[in-house]
Protein backbone atom coordinates (compact mmCIF):
# COMPACT_ATOMS: atom_id res chain seq x y z
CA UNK A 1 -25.34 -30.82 -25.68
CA UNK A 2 -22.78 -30.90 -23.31
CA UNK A 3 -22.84 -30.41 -19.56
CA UNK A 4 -21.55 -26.92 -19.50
CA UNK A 5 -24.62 -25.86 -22.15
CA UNK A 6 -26.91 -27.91 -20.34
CA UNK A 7 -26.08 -26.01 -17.23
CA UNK A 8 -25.01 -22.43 -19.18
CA UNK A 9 -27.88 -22.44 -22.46
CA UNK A 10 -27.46 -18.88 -22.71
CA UNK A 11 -23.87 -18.56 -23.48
CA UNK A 12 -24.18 -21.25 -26.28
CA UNK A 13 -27.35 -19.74 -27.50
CA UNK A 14 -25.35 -17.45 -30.73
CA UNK A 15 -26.53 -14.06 -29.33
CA UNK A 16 -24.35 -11.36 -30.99
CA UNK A 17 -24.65 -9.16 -27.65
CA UNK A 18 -24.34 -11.61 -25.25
CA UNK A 19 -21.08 -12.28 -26.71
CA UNK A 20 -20.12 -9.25 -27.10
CA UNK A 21 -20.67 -8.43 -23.80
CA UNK A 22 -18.22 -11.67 -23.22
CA UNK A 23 -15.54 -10.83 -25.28
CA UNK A 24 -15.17 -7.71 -23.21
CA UNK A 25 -15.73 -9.72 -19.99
CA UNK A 26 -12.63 -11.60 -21.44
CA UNK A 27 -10.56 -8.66 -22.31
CA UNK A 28 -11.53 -6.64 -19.19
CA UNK A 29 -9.55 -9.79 -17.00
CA UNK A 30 -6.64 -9.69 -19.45
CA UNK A 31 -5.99 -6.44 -18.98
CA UNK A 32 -6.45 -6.31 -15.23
CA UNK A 33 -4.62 -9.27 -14.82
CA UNK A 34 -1.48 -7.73 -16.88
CA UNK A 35 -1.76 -4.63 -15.16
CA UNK A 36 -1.22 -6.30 -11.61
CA UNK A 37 1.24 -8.14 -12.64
CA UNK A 38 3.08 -5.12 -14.42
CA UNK A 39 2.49 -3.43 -10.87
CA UNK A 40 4.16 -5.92 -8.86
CA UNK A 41 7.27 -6.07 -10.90
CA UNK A 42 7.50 -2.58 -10.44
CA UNK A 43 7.28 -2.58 -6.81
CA UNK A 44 9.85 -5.01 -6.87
CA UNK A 45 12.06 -3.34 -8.96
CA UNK A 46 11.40 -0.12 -6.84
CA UNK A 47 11.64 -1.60 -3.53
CA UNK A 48 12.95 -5.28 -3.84
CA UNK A 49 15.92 -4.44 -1.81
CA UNK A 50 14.63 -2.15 1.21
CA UNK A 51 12.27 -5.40 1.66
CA UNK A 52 14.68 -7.90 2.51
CA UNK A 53 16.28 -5.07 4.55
CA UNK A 54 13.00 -4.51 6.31
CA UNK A 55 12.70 -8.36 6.89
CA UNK A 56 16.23 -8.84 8.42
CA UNK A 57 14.98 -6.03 11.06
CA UNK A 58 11.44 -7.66 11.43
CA UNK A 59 13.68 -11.14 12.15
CA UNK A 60 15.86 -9.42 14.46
CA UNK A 61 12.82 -7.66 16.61
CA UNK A 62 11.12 -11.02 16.64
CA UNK A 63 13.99 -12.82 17.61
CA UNK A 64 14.99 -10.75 20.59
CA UNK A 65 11.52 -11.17 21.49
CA UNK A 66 9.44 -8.43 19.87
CA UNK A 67 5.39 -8.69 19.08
CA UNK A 68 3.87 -7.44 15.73
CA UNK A 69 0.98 -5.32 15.53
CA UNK A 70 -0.99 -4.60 12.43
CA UNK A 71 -3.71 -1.95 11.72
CA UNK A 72 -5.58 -0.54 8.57
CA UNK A 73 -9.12 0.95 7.83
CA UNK A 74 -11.56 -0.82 5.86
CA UNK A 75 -10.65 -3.56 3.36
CA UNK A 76 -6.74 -2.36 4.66
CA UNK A 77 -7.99 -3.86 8.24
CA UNK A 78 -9.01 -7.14 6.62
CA UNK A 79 -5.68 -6.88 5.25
CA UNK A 80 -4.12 -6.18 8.39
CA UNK A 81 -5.72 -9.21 9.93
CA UNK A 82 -4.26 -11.37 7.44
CA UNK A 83 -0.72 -10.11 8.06
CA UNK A 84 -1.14 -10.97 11.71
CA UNK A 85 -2.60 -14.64 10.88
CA UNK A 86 0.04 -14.97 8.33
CA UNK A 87 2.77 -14.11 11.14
CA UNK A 88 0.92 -16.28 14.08
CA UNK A 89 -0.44 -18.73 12.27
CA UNK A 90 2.11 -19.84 9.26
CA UNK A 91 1.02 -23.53 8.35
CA UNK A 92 3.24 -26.31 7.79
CA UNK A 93 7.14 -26.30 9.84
CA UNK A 94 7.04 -22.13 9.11
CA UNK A 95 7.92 -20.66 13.09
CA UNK A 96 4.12 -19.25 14.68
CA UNK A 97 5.83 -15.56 15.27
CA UNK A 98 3.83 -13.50 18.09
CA UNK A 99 1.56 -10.70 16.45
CA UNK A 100 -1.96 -9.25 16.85
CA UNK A 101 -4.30 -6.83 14.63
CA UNK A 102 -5.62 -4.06 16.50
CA UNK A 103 -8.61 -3.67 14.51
CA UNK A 104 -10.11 -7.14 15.79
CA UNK A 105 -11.64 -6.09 19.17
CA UNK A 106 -14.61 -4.00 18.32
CA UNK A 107 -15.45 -3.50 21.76
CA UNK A 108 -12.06 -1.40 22.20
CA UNK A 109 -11.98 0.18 18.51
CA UNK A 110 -15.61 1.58 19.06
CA UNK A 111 -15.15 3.17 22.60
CA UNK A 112 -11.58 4.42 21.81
CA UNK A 113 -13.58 5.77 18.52
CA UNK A 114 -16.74 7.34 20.36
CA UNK A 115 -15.10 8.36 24.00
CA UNK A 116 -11.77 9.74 22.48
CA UNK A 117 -12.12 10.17 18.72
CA UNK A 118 -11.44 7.89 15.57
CA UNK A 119 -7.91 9.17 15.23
CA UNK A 120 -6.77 7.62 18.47
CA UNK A 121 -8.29 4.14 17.90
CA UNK A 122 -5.10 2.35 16.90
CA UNK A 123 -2.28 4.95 18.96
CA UNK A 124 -4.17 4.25 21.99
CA UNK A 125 -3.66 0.41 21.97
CA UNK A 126 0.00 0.57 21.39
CA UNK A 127 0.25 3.18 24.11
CA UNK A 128 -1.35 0.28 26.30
CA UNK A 129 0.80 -2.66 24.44
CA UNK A 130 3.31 -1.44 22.54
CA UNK A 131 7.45 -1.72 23.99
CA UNK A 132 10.51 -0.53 22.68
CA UNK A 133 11.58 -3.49 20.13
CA UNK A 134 8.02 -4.28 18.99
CA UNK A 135 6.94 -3.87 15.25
CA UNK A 136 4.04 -1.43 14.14
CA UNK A 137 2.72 -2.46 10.78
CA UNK A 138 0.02 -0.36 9.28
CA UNK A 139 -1.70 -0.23 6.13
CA UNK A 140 -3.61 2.76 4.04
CA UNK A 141 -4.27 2.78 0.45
CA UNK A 142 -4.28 6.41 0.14
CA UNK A 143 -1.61 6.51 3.10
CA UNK A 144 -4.18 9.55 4.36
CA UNK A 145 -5.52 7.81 7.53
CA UNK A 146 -5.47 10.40 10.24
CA UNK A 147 -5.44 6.86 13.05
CA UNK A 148 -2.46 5.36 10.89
CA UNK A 149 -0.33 8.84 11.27
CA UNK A 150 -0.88 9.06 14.85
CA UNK A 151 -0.19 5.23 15.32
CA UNK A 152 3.08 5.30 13.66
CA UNK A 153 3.64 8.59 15.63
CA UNK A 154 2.85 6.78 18.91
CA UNK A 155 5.39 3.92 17.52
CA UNK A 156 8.57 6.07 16.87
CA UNK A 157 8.01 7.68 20.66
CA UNK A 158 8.32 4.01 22.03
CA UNK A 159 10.90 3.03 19.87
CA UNK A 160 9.24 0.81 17.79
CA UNK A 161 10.40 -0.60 14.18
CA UNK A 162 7.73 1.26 11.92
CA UNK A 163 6.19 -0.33 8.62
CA UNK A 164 3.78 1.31 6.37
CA UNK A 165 2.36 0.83 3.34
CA UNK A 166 -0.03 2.90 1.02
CA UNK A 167 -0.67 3.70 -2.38
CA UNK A 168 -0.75 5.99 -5.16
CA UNK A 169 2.65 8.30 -4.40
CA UNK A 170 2.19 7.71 -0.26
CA UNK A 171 0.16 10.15 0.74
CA UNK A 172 0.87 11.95 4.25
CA UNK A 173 2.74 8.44 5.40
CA UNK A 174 5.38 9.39 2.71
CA UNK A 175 6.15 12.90 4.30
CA UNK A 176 6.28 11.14 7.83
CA UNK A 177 9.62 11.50 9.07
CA UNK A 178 11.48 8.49 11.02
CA UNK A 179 9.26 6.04 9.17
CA UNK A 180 11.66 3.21 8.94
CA UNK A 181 9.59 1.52 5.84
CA UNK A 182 7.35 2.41 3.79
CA UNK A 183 6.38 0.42 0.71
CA UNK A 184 4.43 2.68 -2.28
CA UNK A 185 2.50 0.71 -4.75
CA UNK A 186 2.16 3.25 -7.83
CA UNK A 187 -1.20 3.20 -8.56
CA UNK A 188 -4.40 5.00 -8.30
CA UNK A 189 -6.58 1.88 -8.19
CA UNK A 190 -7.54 1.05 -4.72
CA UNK A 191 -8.20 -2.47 -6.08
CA UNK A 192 -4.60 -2.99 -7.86
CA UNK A 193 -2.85 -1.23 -4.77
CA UNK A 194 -4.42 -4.25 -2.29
CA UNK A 195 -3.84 -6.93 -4.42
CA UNK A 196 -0.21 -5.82 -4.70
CA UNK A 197 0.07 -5.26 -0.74
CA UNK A 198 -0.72 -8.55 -0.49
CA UNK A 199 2.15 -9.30 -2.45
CA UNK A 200 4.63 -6.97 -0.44
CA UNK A 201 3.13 -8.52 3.04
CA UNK A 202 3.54 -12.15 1.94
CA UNK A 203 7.06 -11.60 0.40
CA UNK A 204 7.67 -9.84 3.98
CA UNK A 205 6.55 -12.63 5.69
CA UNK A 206 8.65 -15.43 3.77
CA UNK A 207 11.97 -13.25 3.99
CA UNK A 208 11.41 -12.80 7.90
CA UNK A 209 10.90 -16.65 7.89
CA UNK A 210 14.39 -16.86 5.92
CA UNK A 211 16.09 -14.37 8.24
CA UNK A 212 15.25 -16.56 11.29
């Protein structure tokens, strides 16, 4: 026997329903994985353009000395944390760019959350931080988040370059007037909608690197 069915017996062992149960395993990740990629060659097609628009802004807020800040709820906040690493914390010769996720500091989130209300939990910080110039970069898969609406909201009053992006066709985010960006991934799978975010946010970041 080999390694693999010294290690793995079972899936050598000739069971009809185990490999069955395989062979759907198998056609269950081709699908999925034609379907994302389908999804972000759509969003490109859709919004390839207004991206490198949005980037040449993001480069010019940086570069006159603007600060990022991302938010999101849930697996979106992981997400959002990622953006700001992505931005700070490049790798290699890429220029560190100043930026910081407001959902990090628990300690803040949860008082804001309990003392004021949930809503207010990402408005309040930029209230605090934010300056005319600085980018506000949220993220919402159903683009329903009550605290994303009244961040962005907070953002426009303070002059802020506004960035959103959600899911399925936008949500409340795509009825939000003076939104400067919002990016829509068509899809009612929470799970296909982050994985192509993730694509939008890196392309974001790599165009912003190319603008500067």
């Amino acid at each position: 026997m080999t390694e693999m069915q010294d290690l793995y017996p079972f899936l050598y062992s000739g069971d009809t329903d185990l490999q069955a149960v395989l062979a759907d395993v198998r056609r269950s990740t081709v699908e999925k994985a034609n379907e994302i990629v389908g999804l972000r060659r759509a969003v490109l097609e859709q919004d390839g353009a207004r991206m490198a628009a949005c980037a040449v802004r993001m480069a010019e807020a940086f570069r006159a000395g603007g600060r990022l800040f991302t938010f999101g709820n849930g697996g979106s906040s992981t997400d959002a944390q990622d953006v700001a690493a992505l931005f700070l914390n490049p790798g290699g010769e890429a220029r560190p760019l100043p930026a910081l996720a407001l959902t990090t500091d628990m300690a803040v989130v949860t008082a804001l959350s309990n003392d004021v209300g949930f809503e207010v939990a990402f408005a309040r910080q930029l209230a605090a931080f934010g300056r005319p110039g600085d980018i506000a970069f949220g993220l919402s898969t159903s683009g329903n988040s009550a605290n994303l609406i009244s961040a962005f909201k907070e953002a426009m009053q303070r002059g802020m370059l506004t960035v959103g992006m959600a899911g399925y066709t936008g949500g409340q985010m795509a009825g939000l007037e003076g939104l400067d960006y919002l990016f829509v991934v068509p899809s009612p799978s929470v799970h296909r909608i982050q994985e192509a975010q993730t694509t939008v946010f890196h392309v974001l970041w790599e165009l912003t690197q190319e603008a500067l």
